[in-house]
PDB file of N, CA and C in Angstrom:
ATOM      1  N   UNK A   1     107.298 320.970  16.213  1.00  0.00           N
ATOM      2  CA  UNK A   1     106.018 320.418  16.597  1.00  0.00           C
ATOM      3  C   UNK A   1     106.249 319.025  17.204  1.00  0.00           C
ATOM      4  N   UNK A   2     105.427 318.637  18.788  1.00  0.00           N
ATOM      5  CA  UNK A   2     105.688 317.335  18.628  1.00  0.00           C
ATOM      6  C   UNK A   2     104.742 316.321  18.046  1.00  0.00           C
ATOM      7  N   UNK A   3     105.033 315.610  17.599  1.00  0.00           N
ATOM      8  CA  UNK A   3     104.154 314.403  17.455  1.00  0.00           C
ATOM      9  C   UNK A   3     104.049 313.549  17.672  1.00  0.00           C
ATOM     10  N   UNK A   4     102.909 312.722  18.381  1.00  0.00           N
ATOM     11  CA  UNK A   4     102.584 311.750  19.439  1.00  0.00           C
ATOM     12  C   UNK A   4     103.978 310.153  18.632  1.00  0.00           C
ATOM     13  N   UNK A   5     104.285 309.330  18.895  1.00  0.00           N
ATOM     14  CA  UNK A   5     105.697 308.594  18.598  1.00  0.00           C
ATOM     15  C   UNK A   5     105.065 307.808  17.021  1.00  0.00           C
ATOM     16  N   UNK A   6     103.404 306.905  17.435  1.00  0.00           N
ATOM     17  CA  UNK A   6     103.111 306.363  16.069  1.00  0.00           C
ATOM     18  C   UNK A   6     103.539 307.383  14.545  1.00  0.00           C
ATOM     19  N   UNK A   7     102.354 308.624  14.742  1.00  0.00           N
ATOM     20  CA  UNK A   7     102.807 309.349  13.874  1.00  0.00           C
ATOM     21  C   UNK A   7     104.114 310.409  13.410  1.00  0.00           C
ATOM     22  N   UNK A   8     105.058 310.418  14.635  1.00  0.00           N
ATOM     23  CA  UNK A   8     106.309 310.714  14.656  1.00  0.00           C
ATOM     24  C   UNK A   8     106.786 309.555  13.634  1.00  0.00           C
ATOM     25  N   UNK A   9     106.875 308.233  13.816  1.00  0.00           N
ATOM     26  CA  UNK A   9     107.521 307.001  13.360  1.00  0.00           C
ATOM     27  C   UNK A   9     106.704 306.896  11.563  1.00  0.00           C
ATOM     28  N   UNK A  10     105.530 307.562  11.517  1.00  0.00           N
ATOM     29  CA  UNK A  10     105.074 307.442  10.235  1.00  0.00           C
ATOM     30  C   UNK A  10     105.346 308.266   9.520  1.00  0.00           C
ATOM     31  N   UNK A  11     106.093 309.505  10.086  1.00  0.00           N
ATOM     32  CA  UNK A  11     106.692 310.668   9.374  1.00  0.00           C
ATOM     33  C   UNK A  11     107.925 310.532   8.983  1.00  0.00           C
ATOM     34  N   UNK A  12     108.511 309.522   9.657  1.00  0.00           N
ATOM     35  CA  UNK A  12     110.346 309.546   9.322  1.00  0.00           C
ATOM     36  C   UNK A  12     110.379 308.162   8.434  1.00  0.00           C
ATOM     37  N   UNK A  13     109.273 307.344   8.288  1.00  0.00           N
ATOM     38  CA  UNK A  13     109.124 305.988   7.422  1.00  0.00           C
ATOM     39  C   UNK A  13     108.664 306.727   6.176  1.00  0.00           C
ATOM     40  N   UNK A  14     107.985 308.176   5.740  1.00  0.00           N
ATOM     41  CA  UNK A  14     107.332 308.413   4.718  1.00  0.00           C
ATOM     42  C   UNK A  14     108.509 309.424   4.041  1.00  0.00           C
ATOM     43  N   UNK A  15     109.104 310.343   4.746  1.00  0.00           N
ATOM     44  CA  UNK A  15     110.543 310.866   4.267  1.00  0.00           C
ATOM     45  C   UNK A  15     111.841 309.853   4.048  1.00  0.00           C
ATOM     46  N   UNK A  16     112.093 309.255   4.969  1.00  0.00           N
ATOM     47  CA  UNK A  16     112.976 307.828   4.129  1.00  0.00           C
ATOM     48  C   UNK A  16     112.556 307.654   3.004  1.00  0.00           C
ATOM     49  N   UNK A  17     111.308 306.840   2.745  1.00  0.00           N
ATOM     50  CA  UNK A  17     110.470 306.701   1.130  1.00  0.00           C
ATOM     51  C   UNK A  17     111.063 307.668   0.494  1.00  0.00           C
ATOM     52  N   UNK A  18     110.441 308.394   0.465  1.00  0.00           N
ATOM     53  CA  UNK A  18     110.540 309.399  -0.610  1.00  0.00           C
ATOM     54  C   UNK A  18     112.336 309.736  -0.625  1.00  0.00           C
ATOM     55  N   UNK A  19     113.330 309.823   0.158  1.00  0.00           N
ATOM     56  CA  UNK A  19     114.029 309.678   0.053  1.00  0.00           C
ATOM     57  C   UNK A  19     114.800 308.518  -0.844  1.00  0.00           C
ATOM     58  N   UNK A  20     114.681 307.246  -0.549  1.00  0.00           N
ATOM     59  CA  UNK A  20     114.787 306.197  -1.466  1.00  0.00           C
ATOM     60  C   UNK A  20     114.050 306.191  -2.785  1.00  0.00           C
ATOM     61  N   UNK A  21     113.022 306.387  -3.211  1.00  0.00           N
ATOM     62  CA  UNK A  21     112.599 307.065  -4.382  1.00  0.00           C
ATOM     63  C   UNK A  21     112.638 307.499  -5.406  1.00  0.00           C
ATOM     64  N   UNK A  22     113.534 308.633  -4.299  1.00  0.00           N
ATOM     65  CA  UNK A  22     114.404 309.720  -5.616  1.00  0.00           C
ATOM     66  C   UNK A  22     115.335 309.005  -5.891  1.00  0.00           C
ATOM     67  N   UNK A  23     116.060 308.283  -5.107  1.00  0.00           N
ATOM     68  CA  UNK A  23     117.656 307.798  -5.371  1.00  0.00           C
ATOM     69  C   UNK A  23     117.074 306.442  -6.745  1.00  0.00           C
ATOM     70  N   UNK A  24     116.183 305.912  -6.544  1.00  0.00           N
ATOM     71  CA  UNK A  24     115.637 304.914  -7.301  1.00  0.00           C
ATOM     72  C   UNK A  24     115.229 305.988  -9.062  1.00  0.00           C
ATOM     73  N   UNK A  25     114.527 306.841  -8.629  1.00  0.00           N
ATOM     74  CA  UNK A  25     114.445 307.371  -9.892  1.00  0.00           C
ATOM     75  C   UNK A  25     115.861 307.734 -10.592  1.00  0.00           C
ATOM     76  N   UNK A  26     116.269 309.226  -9.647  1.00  0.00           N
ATOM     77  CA  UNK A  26     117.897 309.192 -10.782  1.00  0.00           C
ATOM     78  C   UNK A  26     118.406 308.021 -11.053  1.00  0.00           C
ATOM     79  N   UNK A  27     118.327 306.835 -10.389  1.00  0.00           N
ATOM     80  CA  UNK A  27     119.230 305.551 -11.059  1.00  0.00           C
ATOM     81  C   UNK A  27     119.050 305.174 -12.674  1.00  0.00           C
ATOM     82  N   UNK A  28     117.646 305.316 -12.367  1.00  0.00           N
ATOM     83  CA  UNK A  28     116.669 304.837 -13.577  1.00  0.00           C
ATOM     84  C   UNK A  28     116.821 305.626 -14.945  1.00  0.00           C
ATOM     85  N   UNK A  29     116.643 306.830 -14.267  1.00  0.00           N
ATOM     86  CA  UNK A  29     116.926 308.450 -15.937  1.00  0.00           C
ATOM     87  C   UNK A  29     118.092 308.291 -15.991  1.00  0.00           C
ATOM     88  N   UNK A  30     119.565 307.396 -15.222  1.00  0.00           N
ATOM     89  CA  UNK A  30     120.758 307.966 -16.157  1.00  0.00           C
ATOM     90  C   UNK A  30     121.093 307.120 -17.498  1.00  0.00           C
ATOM     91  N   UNK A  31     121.519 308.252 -18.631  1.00  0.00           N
ATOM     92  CA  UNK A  31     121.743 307.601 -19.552  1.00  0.00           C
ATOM     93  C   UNK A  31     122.141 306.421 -19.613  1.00  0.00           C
ATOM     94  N   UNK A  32     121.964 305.427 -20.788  1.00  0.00           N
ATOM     95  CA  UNK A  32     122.558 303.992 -20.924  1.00  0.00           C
ATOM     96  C   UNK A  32     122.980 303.625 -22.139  1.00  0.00           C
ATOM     97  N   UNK A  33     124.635 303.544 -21.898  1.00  0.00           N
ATOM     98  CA  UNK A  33     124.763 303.282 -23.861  1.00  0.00           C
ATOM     99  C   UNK A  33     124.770 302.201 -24.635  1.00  0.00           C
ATOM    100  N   UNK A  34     124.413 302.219 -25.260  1.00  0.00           N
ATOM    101  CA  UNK A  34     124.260 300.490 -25.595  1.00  0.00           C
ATOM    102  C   UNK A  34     124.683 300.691 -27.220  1.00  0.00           C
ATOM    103  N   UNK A  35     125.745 299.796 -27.643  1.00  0.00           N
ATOM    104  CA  UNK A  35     126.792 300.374 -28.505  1.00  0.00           C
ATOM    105  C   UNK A  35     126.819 301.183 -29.451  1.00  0.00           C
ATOM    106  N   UNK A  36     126.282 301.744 -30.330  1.00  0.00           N
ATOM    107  CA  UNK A  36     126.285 303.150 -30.725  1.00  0.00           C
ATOM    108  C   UNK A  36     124.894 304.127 -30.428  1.00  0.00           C
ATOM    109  N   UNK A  37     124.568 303.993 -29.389  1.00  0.00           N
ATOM    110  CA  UNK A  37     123.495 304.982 -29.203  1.00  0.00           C
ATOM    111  C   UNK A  37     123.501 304.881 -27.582  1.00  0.00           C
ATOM    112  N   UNK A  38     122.520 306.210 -27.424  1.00  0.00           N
ATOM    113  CA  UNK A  38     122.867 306.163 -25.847  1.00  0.00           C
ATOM    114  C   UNK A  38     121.238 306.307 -25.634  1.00  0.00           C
ATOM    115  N   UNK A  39     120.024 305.742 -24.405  1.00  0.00           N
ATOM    116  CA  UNK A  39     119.266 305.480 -24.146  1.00  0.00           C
ATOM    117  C   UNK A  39     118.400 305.804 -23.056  1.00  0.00           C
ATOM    118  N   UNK A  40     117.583 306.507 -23.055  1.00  0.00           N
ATOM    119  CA  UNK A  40     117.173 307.521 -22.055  1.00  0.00           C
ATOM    120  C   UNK A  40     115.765 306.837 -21.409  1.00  0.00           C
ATOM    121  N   UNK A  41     115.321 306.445 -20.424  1.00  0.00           N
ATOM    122  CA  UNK A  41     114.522 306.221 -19.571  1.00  0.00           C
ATOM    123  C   UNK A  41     114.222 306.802 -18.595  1.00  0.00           C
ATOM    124  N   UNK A  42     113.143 306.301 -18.107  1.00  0.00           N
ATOM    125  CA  UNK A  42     112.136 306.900 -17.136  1.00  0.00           C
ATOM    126  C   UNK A  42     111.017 305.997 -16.234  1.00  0.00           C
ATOM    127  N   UNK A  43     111.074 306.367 -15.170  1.00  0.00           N
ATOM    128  CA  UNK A  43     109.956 305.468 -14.199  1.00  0.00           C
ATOM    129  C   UNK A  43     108.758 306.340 -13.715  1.00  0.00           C
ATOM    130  N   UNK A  44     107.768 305.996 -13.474  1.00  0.00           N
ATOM    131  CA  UNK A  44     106.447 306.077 -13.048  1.00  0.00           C
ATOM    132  C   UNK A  44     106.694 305.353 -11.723  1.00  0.00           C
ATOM    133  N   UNK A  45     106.580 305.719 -10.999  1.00  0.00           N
ATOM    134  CA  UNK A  45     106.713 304.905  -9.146  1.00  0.00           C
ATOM    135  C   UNK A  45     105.101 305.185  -8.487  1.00  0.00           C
ATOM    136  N   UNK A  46     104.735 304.018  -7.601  1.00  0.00           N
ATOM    137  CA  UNK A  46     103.734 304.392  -7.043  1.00  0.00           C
ATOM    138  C   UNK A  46     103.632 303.303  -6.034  1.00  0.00           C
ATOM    139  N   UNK A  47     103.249 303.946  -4.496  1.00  0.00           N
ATOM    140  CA  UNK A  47     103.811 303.536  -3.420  1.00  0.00           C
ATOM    141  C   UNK A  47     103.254 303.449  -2.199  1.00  0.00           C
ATOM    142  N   UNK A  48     102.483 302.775  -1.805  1.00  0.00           N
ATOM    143  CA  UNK A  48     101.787 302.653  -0.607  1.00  0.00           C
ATOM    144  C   UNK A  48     102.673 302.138   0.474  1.00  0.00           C
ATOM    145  N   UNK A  49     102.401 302.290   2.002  1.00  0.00           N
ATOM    146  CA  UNK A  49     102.931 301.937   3.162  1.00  0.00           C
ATOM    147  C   UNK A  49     102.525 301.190   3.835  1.00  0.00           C
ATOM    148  N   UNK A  50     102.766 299.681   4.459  1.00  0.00           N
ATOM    149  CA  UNK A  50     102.175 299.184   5.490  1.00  0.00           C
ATOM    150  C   UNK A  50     102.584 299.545   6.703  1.00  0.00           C
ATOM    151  N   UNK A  51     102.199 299.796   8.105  1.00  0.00           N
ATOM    152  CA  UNK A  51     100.691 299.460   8.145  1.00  0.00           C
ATOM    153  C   UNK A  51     100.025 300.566   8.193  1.00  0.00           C
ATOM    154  N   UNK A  52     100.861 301.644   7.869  1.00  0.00           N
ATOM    155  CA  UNK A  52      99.546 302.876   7.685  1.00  0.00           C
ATOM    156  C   UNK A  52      98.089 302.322   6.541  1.00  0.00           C
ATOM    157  N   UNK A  53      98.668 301.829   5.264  1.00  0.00           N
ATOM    158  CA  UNK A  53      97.588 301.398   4.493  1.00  0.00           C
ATOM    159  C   UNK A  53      97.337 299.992   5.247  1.00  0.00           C
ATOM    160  N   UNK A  54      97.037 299.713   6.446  1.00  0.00           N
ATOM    161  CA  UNK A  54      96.764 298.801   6.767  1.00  0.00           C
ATOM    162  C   UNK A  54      95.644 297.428   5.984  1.00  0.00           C
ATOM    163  N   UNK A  55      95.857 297.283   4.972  1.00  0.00           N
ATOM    164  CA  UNK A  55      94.955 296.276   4.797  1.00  0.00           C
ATOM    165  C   UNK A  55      95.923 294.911   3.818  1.00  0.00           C
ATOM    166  N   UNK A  56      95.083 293.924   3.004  1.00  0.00           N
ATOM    167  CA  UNK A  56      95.431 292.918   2.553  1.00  0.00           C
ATOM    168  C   UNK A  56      96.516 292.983   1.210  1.00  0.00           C
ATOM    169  N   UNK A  57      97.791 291.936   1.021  1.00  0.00           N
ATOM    170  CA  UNK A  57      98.254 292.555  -0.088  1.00  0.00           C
ATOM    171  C   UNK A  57      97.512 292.759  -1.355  1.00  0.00           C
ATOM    172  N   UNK A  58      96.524 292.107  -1.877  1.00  0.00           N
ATOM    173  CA  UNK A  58      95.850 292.446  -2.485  1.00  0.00           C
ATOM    174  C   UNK A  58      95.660 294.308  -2.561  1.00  0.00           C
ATOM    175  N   UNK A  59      95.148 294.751  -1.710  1.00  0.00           N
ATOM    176  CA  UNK A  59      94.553 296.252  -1.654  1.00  0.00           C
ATOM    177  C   UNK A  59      95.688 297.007  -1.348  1.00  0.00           C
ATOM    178  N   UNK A  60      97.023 296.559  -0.903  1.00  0.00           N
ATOM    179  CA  UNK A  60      98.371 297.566  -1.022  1.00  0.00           C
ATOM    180  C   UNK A  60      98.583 296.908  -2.334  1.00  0.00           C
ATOM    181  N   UNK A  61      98.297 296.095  -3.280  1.00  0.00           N
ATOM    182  CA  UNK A  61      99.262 296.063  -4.455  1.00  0.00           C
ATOM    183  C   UNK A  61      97.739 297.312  -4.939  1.00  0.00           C
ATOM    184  N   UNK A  62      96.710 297.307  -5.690  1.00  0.00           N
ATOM    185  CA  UNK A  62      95.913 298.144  -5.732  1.00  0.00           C
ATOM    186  C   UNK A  62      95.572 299.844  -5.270  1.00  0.00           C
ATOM    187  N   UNK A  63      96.138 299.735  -3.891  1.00  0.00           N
ATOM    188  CA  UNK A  63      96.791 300.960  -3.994  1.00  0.00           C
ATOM    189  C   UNK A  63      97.903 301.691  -4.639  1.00  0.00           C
ATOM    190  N   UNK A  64      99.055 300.975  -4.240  1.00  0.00           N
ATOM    191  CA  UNK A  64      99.919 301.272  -5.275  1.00  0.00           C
ATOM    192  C   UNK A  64      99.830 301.575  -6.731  1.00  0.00           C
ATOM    193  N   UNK A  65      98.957 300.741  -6.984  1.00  0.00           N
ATOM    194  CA  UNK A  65      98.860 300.767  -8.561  1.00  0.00           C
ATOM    195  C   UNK A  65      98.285 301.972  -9.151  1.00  0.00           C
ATOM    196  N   UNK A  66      97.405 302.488  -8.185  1.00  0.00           N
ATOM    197  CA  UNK A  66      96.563 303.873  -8.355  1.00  0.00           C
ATOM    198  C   UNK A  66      97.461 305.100  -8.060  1.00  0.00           C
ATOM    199  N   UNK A  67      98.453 304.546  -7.243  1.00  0.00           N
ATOM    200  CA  UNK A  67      99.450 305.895  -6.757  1.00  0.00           C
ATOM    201  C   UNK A  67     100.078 306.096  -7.994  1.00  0.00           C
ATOM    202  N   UNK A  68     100.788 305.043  -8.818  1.00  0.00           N
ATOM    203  CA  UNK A  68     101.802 304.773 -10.189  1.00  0.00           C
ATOM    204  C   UNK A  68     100.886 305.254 -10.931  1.00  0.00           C
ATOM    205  N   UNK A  69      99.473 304.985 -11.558  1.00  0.00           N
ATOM    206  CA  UNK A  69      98.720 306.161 -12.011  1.00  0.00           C
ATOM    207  C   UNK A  69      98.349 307.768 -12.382  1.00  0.00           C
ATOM    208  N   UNK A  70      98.646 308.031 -11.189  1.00  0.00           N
ATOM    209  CA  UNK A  70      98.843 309.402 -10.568  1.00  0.00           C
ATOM    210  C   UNK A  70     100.293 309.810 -10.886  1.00  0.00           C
ATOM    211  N   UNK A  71     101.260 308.978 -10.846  1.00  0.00           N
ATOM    212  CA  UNK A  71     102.381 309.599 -10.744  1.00  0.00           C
ATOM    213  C   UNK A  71     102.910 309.534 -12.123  1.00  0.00           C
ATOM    214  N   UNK A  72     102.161 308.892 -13.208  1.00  0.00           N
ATOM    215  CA  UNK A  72     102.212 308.830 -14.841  1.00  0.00           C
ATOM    216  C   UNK A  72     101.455 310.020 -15.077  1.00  0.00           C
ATOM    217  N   UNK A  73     100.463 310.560 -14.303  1.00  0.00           N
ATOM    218  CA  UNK A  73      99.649 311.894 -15.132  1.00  0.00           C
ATOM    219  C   UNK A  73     100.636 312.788 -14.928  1.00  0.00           C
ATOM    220  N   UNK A  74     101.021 312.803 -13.798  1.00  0.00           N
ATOM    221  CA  UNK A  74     102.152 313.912 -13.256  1.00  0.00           C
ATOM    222  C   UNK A  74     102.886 314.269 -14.309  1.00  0.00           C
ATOM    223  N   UNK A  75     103.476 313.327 -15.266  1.00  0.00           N
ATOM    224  CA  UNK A  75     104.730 313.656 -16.158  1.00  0.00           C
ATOM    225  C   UNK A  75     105.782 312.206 -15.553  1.00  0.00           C
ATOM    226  N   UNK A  76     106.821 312.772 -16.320  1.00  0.00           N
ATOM    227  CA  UNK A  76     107.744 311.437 -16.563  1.00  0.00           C
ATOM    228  C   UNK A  76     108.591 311.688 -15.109  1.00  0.00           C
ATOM    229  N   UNK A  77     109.254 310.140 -14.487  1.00  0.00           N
ATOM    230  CA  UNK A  77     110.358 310.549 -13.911  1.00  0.00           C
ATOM    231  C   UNK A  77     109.900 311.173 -12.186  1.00  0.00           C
ATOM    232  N   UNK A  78     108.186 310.396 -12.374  1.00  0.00           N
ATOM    233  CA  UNK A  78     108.188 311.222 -10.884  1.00  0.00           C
ATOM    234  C   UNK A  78     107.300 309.775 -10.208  1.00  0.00           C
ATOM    235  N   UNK A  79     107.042 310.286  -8.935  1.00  0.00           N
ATOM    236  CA  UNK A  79     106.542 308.928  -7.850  1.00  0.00           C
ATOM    237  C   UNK A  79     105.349 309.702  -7.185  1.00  0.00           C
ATOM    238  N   UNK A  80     104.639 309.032  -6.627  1.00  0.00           N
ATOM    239  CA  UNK A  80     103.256 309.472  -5.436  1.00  0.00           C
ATOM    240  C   UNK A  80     103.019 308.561  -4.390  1.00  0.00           C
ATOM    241  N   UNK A  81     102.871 309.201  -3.477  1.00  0.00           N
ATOM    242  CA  UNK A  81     102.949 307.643  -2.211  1.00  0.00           C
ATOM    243  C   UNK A  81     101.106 308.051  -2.026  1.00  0.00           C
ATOM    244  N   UNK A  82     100.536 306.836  -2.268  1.00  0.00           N
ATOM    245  CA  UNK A  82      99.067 306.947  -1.516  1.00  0.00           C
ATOM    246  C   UNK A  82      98.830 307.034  -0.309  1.00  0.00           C
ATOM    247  N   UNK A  83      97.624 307.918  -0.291  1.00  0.00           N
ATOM    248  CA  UNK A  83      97.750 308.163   1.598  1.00  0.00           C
ATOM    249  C   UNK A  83      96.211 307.511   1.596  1.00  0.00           C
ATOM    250  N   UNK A  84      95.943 306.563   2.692  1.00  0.00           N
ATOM    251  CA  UNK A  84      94.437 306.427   2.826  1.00  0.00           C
ATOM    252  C   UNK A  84      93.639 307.666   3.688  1.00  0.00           C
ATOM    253  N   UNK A  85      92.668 307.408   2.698  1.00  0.00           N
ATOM    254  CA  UNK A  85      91.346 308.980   2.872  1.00  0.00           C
ATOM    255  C   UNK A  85      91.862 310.026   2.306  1.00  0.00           C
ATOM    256  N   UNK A  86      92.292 309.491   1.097  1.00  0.00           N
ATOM    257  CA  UNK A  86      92.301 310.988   0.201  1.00  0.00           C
ATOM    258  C   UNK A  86      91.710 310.574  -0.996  1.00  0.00           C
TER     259      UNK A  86
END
């Protein structure tokens, strides 16, 4: 399919993300031993884009925060990128 270059360029900025993401999550879940026990964690990620979410940092930190929301109901260990108008 083609797509016009903006949204071409907003498609390969939103797969990078999510690409970096994941690599950010497995970092996060691998075990950690800390001297006789070993320590298991987990992240909640949530992730808005400028300038698709084009507005003030205020309302991208707020978005975000609602995406990390979403991505805590989900279950452990996962991320959600907010899209505006959904």
């Amino acid at each position: 399919m083609h797509w016009p270059p903006r949204q071409a360029a907003a498609r390969q900025m939103r797969t990078v993300t999510q690409q970096l993401i994941s690599r950010l999550l497995e970092a996060a879940s691998a075990p950690v031993q800390i001297s006789d026990f070993e320590v298991n964690v987990s992240a909640s990620i949530g992730v808005t884009l400028y300038p698709d979410d084009d507005a003030d940092a205020d309302i991208l930190m707020r978005h975000a925060d609602q995406a990390m929301y979403l991505a805590k109901q989900a279950g452990k260990n996962c991320y959600r990128l907010f899209y505006v108008g959904r």
